[in-house]
Structures are given as structure tokens and as C-alpha cells.
N, C-alpha and C. Protein backbone atom coordinates (compact mmCIF):
# COMPACT_ATOMS: atom_id res chain seq x y z
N UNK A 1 0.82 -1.21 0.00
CA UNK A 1 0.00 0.00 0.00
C UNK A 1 0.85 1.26 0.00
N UNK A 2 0.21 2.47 -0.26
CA UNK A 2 1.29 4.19 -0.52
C UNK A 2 1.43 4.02 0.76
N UNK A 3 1.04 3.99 2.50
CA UNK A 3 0.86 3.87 3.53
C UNK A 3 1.62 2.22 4.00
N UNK A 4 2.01 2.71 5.26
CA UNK A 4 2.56 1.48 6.39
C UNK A 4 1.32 1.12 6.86
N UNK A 5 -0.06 1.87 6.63
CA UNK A 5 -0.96 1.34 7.88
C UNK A 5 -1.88 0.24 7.44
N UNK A 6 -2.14 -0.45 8.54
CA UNK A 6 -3.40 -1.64 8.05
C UNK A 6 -4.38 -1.35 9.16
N UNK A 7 -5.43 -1.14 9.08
CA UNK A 7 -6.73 -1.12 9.87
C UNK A 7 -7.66 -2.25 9.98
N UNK A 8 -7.65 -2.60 11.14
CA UNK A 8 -8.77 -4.06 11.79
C UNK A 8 -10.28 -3.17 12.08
N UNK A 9 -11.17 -3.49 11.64
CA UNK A 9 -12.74 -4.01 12.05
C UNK A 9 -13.40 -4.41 12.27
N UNK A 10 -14.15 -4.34 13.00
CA UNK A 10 -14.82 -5.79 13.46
C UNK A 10 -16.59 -4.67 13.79
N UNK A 11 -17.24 -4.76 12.94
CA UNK A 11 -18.61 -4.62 12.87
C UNK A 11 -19.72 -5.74 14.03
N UNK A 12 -19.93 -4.51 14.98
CA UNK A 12 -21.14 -5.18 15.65
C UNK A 12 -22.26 -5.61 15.32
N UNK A 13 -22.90 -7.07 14.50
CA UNK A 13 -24.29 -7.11 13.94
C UNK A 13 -24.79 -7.87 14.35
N UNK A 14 -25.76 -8.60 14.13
CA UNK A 14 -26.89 -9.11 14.43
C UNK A 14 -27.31 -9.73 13.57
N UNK A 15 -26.76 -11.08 12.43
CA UNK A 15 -27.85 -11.65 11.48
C UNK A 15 -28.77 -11.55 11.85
N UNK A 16 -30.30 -11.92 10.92
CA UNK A 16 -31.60 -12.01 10.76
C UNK A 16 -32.16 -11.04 11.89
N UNK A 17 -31.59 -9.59 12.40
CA UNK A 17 -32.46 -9.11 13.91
C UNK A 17 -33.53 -8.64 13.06
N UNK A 18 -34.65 -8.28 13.87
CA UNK A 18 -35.43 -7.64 13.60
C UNK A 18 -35.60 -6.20 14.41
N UNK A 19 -36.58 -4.84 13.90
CA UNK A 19 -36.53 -3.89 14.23
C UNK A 19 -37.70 -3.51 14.33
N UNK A 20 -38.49 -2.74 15.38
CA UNK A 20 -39.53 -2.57 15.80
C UNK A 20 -39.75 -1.19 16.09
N UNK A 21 -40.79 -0.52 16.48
CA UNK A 21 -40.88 0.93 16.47
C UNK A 21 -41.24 0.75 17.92
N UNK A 22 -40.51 1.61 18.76
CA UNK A 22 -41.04 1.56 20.02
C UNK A 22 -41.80 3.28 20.94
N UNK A 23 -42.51 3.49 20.75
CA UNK A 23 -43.66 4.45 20.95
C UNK A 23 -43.50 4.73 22.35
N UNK A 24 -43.73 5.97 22.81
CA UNK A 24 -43.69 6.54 24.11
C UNK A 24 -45.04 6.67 24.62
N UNK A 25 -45.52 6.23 25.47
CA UNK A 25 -47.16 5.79 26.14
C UNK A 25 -47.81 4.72 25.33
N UNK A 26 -47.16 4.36 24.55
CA UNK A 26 -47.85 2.91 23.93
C UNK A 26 -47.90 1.87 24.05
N UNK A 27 -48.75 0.88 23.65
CA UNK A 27 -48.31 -0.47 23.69
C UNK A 27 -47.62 -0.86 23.93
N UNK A 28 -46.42 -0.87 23.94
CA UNK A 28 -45.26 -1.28 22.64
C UNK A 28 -45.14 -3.06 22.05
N UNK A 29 -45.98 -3.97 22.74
CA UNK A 29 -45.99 -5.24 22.36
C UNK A 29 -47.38 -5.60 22.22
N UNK A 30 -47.97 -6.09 21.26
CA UNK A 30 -48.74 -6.11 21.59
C UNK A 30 -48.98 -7.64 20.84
N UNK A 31 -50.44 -8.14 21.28
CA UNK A 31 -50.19 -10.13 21.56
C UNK A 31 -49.87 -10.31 20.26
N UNK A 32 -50.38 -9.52 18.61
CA UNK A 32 -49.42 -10.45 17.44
C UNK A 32 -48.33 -9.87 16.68
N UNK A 33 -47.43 -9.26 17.74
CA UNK A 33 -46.40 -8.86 17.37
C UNK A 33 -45.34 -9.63 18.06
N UNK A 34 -44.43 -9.56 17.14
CA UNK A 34 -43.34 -10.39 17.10
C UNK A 34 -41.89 -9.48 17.95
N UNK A 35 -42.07 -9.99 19.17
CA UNK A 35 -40.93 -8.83 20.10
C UNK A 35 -39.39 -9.13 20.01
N UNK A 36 -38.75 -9.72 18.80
CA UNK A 36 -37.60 -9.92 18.75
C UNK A 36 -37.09 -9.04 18.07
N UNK A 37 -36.10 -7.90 18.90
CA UNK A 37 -35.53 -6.52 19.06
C UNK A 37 -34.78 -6.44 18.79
N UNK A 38 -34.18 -5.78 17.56
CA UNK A 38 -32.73 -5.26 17.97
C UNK A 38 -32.57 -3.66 18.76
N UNK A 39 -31.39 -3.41 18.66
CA UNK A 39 -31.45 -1.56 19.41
C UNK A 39 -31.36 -0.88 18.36
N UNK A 40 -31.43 0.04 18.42
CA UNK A 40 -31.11 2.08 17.53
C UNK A 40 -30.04 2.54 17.71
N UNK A 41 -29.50 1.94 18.75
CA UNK A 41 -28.28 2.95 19.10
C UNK A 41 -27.20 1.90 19.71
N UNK A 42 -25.68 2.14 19.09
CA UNK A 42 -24.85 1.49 19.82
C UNK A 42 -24.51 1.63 21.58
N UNK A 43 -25.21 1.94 22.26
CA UNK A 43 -24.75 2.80 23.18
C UNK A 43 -26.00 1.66 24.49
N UNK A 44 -27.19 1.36 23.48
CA UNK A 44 -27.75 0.52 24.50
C UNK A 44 -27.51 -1.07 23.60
N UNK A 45 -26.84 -1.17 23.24
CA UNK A 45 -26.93 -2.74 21.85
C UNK A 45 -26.05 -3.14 22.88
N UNK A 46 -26.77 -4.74 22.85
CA UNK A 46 -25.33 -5.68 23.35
C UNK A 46 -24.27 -6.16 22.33
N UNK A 47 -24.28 -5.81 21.13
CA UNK A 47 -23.01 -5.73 20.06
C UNK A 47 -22.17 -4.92 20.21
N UNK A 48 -22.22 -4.41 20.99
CA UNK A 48 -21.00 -3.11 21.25
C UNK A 48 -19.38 -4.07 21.45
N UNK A 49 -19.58 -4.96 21.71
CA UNK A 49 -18.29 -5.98 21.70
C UNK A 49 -18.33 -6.95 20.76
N UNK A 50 -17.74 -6.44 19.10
CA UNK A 50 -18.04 -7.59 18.29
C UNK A 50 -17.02 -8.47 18.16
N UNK A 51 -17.87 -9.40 17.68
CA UNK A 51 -17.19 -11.06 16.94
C UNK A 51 -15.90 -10.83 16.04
N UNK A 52 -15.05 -11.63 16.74
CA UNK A 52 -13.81 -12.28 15.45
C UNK A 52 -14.59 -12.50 14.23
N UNK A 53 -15.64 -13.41 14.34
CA UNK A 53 -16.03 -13.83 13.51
C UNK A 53 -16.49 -12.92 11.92
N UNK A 54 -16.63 -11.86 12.31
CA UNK A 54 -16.82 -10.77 11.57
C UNK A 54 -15.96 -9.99 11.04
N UNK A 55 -15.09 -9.95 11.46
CA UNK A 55 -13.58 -9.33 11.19
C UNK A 55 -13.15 -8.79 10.10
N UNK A 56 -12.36 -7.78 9.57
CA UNK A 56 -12.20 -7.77 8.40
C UNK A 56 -10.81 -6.61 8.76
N UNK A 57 -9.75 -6.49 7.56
CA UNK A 57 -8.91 -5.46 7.57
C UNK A 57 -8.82 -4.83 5.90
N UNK A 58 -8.42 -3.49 6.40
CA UNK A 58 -8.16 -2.42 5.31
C UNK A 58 -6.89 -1.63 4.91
N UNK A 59 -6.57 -0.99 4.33
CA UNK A 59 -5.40 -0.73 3.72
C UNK A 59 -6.08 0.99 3.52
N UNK A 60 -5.31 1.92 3.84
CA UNK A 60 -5.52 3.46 3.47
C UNK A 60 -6.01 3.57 2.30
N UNK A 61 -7.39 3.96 2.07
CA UNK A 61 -7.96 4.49 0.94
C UNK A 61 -8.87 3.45 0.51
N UNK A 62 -9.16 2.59 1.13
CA UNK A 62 -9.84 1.29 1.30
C UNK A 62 -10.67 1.05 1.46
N UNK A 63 -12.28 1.88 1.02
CA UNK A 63 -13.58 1.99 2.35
C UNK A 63 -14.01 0.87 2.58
N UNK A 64 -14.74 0.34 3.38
CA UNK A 64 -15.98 -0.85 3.76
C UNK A 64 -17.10 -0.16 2.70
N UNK A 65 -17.81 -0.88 2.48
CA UNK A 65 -19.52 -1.01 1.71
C UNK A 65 -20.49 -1.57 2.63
N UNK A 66 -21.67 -1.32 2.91
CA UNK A 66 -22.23 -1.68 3.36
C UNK A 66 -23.94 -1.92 3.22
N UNK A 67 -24.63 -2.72 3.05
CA UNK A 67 -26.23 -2.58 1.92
C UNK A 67 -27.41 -3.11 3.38
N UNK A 68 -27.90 -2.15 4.09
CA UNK A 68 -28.68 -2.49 5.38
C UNK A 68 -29.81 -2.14 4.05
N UNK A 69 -30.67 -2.94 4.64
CA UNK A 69 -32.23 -3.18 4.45
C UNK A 69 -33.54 -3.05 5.85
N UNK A 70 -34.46 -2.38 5.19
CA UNK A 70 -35.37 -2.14 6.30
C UNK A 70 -36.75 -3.03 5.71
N UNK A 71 -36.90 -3.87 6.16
CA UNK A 71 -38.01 -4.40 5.44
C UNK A 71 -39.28 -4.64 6.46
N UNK A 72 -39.16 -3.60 7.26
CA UNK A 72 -40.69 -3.57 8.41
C UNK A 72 -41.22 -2.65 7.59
N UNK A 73 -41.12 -1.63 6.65
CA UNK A 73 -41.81 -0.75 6.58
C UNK A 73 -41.81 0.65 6.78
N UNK A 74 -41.21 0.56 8.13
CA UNK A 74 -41.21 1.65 8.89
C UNK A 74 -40.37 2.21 9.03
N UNK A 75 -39.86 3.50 9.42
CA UNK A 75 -38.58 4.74 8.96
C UNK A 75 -37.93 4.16 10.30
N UNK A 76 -36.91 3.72 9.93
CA UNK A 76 -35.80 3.79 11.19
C UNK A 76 -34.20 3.64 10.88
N UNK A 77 -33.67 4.29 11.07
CA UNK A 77 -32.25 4.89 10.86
C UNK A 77 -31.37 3.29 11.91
N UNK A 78 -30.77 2.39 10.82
CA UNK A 78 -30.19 1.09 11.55
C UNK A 78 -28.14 1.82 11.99
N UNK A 79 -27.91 1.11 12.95
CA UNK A 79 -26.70 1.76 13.19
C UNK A 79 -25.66 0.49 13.01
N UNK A 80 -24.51 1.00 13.30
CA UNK A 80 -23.50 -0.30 12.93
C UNK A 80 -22.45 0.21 14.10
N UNK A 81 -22.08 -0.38 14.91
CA UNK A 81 -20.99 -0.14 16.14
C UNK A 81 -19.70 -0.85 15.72
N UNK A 82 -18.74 -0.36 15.51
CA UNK A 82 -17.25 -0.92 14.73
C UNK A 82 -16.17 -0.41 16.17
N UNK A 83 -15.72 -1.62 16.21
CA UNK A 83 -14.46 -1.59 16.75
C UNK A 83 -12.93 -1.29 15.91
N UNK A 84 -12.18 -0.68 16.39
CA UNK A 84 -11.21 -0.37 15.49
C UNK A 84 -9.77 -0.58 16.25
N UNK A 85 -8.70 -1.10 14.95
CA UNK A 85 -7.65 -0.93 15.38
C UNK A 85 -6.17 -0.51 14.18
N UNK A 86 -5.50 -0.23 14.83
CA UNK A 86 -4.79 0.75 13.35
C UNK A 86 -2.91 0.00 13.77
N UNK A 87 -2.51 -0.74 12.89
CA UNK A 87 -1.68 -1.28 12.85
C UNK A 87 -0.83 -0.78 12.15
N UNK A 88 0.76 -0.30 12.13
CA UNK A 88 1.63 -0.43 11.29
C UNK A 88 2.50 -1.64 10.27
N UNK A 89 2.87 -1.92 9.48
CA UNK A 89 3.10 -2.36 8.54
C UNK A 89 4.76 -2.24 8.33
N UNK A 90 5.30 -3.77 8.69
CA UNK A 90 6.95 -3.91 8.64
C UNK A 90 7.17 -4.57 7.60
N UNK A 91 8.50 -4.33 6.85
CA UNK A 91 9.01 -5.60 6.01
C UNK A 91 9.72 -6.49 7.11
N UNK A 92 9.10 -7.63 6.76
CA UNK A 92 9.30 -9.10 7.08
C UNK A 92 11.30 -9.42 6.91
N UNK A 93 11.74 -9.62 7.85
CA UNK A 93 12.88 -10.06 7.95
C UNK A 93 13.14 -11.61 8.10
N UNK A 94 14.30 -11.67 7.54
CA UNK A 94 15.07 -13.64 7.62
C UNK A 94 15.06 -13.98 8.82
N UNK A 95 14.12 -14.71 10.03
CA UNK A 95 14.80 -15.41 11.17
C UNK A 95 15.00 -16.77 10.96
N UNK A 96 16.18 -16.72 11.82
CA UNK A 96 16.42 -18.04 11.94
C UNK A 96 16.34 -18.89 13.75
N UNK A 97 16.79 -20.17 13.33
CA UNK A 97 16.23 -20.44 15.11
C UNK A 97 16.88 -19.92 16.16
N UNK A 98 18.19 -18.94 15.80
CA UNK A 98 18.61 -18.59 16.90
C UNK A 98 18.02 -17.12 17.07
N UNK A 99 17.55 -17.10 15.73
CA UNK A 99 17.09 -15.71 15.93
C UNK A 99 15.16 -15.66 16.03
N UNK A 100 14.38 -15.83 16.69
CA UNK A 100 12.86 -15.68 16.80
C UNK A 100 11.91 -14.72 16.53
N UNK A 101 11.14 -14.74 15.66
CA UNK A 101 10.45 -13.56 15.10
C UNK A 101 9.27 -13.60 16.38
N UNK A 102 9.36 -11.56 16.62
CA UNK A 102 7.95 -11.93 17.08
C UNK A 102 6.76 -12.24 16.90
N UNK A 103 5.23 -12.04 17.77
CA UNK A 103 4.35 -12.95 17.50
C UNK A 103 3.94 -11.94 16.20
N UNK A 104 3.44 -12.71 15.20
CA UNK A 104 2.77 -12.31 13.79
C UNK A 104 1.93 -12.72 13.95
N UNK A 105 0.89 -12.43 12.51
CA UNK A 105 0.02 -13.16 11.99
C UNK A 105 -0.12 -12.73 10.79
N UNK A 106 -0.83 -13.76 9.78
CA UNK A 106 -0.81 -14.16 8.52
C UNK A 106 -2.05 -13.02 7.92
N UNK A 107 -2.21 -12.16 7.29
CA UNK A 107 -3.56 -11.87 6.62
C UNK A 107 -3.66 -11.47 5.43
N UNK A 108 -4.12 -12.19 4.56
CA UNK A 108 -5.00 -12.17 3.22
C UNK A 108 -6.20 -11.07 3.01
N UNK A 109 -5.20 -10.43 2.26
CA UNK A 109 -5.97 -9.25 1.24
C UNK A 109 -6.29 -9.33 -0.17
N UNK A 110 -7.09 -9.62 -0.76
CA UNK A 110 -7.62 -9.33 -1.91
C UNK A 110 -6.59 -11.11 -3.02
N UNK A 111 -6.87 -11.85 -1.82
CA UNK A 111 -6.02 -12.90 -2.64
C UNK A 111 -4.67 -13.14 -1.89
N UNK A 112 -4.09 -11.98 -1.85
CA UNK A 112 -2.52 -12.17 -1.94
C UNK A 112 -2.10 -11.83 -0.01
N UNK A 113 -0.98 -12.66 0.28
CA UNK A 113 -0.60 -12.94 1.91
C UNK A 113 0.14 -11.90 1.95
């Protein structure tokens, strides 16, 4: 990359959640509604600590994409809570066994290690 830096993400989500409108003096459940919630805001979401499993890294100038769908109907602004971390970028040196590299790890970008 023009840049030393590599950036880690890790997106807080929720396959299949669903999203509900929640009303001030209302109902808000009512017997044939379906009360499986997600939040509005990272701030009350229990995703605020996301999954490895989700993981992804970037390279300067690199954006994420992202295609949220609202399919209740109803106007509601979905949020995404990202953890971040910003790594520098070394050339890889010859060790040998007397000499021990520290701890690495391997990551695949666009194909190539």
C-alpha cells in the first residue's frame, strides 16, 4: 500500500435481527407482534463488543460497503458499532532459530498474503 498502515474491524451485527418501532405511552408489544428486538443505538446494543467472527482489515484508501435493508416498513435509521484498530506495517525479515520472530500473523488481502 502508498501507507505502512493496516486497519482491523470488526462490525457489531446481528444476522436475521429484527426492528420494531417503540412508541412513548404505547403499547409497545402487543399479543401479534413479534418482540424480537434489535437496538437504535450502539450505546444501548449488546453488540457493542463484536465477533472475530466478523472481522475484516483495510489498507488506506480502502472503504468498507455496506447494503442495510429495512423491510418492516417503517422509517428507522439502523446503526452499525465498529471496533477499530490501526496497525503499522513492517518488512518481514530472515529469522532463523537462533534468531525468533515476534508474534505475527498471517492476513489475506484481496487474494494475496
Amino acid at each position: 500500500p502508498s501507507t505502512n498502515q493496516l486497519y482491523q474491524l470488526r462490525p457489531g451485527v446481528k444476522d436475521g435481527c429484527k426492528y420494531h418501532e417503540k412508541l412513548t405511552g404505547k403499547e409497545r408489544h402487543g399479543p401479534v407482534l413479534d418482540v424480537d428486538m434489535a437496538y437504535f443505538c450502539n450505546q444501548d446494543s449488546l453488540w457493542t463488543d463484536p465477533s472475530e467472527d466478523f472481522e475484516f482489515f483495510l489498507v488506506h484508501e480502502m472503504f468498507p460497503s455496506y447494503n442495510a435493508v429495512n423491510a418492516t416498513g417503517s422509517d428507522i435509521t439502523p446503526k452499525i458499532w465498529f471496533k477499530g484498530r490501526q496497525y503499522d506495517i513492517e518488512q518481514a525479515t530472515e529469522y532463523t532459530p537462533a534468531k525468533k520472530p515476534p508474534e505475527f500473523s498471517t492476513i489475506t488481502l484481496g487474494g494475496l498474503k
